[in-house]
N, C-alpha and C. Protein backbone atom coordinates (compact mmCIF):
# COMPACT_ATOMS: atom_id res chain seq x y z
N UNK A 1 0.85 -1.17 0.00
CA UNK A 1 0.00 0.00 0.00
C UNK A 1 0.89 1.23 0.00
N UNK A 2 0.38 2.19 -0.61
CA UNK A 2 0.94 3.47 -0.52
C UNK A 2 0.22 4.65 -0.21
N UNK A 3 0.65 5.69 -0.35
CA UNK A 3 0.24 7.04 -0.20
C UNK A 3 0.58 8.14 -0.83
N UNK A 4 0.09 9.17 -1.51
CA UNK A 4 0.63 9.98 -2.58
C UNK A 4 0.18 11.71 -2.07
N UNK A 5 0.97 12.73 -1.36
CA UNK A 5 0.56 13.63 -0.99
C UNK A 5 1.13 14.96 -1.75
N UNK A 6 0.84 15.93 -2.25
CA UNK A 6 1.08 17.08 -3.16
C UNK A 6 1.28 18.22 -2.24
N UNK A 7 2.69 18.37 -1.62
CA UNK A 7 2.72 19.79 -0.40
C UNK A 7 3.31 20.94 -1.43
N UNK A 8 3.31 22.19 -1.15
CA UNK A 8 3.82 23.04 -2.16
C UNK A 8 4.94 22.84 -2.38
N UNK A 9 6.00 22.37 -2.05
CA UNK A 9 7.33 22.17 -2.75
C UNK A 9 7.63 21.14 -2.62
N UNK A 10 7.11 19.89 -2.58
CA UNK A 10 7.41 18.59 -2.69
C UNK A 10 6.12 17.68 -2.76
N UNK A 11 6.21 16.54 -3.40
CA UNK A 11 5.29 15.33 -3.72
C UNK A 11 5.67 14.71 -2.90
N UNK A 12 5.12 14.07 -2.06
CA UNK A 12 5.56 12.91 -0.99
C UNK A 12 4.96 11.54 -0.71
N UNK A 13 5.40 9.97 -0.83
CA UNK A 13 5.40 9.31 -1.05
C UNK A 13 5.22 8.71 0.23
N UNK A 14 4.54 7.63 0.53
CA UNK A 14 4.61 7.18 1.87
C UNK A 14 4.09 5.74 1.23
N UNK A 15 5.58 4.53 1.42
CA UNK A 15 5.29 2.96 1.08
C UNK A 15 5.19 2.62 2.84
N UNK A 16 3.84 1.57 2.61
CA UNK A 16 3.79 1.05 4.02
C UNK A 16 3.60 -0.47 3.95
N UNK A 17 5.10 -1.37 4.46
CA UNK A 17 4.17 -2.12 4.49
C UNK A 17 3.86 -3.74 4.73
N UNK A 18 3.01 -3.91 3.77
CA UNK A 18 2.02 -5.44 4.51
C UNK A 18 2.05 -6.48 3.80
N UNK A 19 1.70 -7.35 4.43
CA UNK A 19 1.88 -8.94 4.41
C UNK A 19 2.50 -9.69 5.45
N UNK A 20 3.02 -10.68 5.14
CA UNK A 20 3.07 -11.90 5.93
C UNK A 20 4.58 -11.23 7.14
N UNK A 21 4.49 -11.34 8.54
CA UNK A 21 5.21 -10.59 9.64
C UNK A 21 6.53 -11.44 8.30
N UNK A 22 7.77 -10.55 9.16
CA UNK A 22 8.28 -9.21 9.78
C UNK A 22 8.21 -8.24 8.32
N UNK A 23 7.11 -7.23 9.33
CA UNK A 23 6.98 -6.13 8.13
C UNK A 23 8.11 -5.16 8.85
N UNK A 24 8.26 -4.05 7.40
CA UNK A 24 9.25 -3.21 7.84
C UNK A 24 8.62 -1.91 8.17
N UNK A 25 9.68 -0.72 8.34
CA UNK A 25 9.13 0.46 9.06
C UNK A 25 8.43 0.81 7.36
N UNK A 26 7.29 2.16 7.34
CA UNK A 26 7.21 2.94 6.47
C UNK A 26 8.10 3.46 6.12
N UNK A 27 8.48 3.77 4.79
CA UNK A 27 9.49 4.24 3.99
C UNK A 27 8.63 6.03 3.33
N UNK A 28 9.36 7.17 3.25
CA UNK A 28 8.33 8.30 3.30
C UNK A 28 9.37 8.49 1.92
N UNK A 29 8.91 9.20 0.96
CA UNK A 29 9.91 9.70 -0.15
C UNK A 29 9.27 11.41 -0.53
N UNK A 30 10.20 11.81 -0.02
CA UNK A 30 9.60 13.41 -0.70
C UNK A 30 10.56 13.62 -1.79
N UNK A 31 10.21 14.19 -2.85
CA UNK A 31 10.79 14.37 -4.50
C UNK A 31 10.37 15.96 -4.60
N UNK A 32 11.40 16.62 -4.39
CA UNK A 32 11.65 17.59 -4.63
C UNK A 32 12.58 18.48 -6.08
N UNK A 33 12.40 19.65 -6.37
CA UNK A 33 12.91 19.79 -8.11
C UNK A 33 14.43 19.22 -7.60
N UNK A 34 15.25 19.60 -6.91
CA UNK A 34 16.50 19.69 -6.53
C UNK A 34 17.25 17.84 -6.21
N UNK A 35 16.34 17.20 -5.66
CA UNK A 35 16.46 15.96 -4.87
C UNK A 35 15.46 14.99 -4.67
N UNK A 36 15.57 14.28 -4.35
CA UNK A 36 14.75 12.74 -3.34
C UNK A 36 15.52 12.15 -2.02
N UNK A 37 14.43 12.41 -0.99
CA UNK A 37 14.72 12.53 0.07
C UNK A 37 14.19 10.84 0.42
N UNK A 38 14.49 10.05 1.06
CA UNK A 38 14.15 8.81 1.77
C UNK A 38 14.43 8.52 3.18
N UNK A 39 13.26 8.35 3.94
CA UNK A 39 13.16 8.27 5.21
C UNK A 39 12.90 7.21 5.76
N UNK A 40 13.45 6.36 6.79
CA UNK A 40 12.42 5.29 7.36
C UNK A 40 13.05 5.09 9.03
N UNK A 41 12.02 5.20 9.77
CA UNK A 41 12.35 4.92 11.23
C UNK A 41 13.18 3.69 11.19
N UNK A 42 14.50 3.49 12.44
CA UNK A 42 15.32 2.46 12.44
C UNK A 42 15.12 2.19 13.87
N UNK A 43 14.13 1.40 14.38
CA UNK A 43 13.28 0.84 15.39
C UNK A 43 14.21 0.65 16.38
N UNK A 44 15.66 -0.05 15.61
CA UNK A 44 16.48 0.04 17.04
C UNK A 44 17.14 0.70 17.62
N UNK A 45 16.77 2.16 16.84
CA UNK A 45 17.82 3.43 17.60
C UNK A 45 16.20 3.95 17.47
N UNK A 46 15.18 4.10 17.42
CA UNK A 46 14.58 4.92 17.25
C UNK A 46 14.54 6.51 16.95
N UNK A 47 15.24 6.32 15.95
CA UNK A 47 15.70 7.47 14.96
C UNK A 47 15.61 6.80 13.63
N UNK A 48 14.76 8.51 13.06
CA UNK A 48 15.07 8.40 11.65
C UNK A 48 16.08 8.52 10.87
N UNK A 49 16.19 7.59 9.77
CA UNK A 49 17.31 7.63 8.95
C UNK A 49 16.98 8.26 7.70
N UNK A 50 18.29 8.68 7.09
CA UNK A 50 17.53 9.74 6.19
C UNK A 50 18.86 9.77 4.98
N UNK A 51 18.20 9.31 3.18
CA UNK A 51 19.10 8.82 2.29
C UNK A 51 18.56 10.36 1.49
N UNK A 52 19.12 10.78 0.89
CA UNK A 52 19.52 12.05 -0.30
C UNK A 52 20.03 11.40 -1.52
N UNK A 53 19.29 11.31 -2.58
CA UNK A 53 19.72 10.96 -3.61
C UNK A 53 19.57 12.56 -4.76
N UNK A 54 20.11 12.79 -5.86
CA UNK A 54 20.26 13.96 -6.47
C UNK A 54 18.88 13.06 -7.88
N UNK A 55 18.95 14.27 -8.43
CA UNK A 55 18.11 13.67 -9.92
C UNK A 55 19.09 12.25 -10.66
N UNK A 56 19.92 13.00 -10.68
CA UNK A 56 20.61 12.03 -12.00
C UNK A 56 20.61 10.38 -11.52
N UNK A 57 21.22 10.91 -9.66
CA UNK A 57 20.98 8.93 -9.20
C UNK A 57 19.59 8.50 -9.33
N UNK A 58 18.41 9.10 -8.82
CA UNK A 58 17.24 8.57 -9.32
C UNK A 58 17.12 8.00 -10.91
N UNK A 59 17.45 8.73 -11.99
CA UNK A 59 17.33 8.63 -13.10
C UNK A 59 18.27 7.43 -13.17
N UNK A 60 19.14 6.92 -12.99
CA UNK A 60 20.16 6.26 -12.87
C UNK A 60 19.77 4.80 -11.75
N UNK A 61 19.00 4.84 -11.03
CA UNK A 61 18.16 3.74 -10.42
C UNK A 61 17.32 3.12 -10.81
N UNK A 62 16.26 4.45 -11.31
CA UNK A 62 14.88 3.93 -12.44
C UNK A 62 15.47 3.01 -13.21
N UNK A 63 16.58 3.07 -14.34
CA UNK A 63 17.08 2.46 -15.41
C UNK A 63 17.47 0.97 -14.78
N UNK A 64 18.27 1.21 -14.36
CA UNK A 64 19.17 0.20 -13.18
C UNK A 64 18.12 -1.09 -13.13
N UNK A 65 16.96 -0.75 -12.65
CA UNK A 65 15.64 -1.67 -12.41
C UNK A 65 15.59 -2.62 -13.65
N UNK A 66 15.83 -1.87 -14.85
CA UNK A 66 15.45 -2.86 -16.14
C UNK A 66 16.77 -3.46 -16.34
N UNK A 67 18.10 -3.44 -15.86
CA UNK A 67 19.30 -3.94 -16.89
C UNK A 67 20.11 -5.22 -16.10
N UNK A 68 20.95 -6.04 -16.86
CA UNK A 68 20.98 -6.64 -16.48
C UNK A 68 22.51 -6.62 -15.80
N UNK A 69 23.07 -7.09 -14.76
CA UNK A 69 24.54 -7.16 -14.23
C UNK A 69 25.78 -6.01 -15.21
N UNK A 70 26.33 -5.51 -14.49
CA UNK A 70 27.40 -4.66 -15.50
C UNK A 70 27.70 -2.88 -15.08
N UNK A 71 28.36 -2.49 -15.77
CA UNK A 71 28.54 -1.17 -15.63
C UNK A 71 27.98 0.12 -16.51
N UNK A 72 27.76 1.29 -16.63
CA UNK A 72 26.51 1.66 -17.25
C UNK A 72 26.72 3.68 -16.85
N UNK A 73 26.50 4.30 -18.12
CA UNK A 73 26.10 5.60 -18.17
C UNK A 73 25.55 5.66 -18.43
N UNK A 74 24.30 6.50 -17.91
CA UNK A 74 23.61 7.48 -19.01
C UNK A 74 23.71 8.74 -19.82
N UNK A 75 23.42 8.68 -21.16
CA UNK A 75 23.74 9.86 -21.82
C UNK A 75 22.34 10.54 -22.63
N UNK A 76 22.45 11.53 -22.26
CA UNK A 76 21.36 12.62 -23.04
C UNK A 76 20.76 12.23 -24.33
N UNK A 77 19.80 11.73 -24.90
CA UNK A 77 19.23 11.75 -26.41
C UNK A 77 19.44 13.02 -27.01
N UNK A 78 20.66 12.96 -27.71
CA UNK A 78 20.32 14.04 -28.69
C UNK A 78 18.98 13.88 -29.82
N UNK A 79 18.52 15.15 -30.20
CA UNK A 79 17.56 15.20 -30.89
C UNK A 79 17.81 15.49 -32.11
């Protein structure tokens, strides 16, 4: 399950979740023009942890998802 919220300077993402125990903490993602922010409580410090990724690593993850083992740039489509 998820959650999809529209604040004025960020879209924010909230994965929660479910099925069969040990579930994990909620994961929160705010996507901002600049960044992507990733959050998730770490139960045994009870503190949040908190990952910063820039555009290009997102763009560079998305892809990542489809390919197979190896090393890898991305480059601009020229038009």
């Amino acid at each position: 399950m998820f959650t999809i919220e529209h604040d004025f300077d960020a879209t924010v993402v909230t994965l929660i979740d479910e099925g069969a125990a040990p579930l994990q903490e909620d994961v929160t993602i705010s996507a901002f023009a600049e960044c992507i922010n990733l959050e998730q409580l770490d139960p045994r410090t009870d503190r949040v942890q908190k990952i910063t990724l820039s555009i290009q690593q997102v763009r560079d993850l998305a892809a990542a998802l489809d390919l197979p083992e190896g090393a890898y740039r991305l480059t601009p489509v020229k038009e």
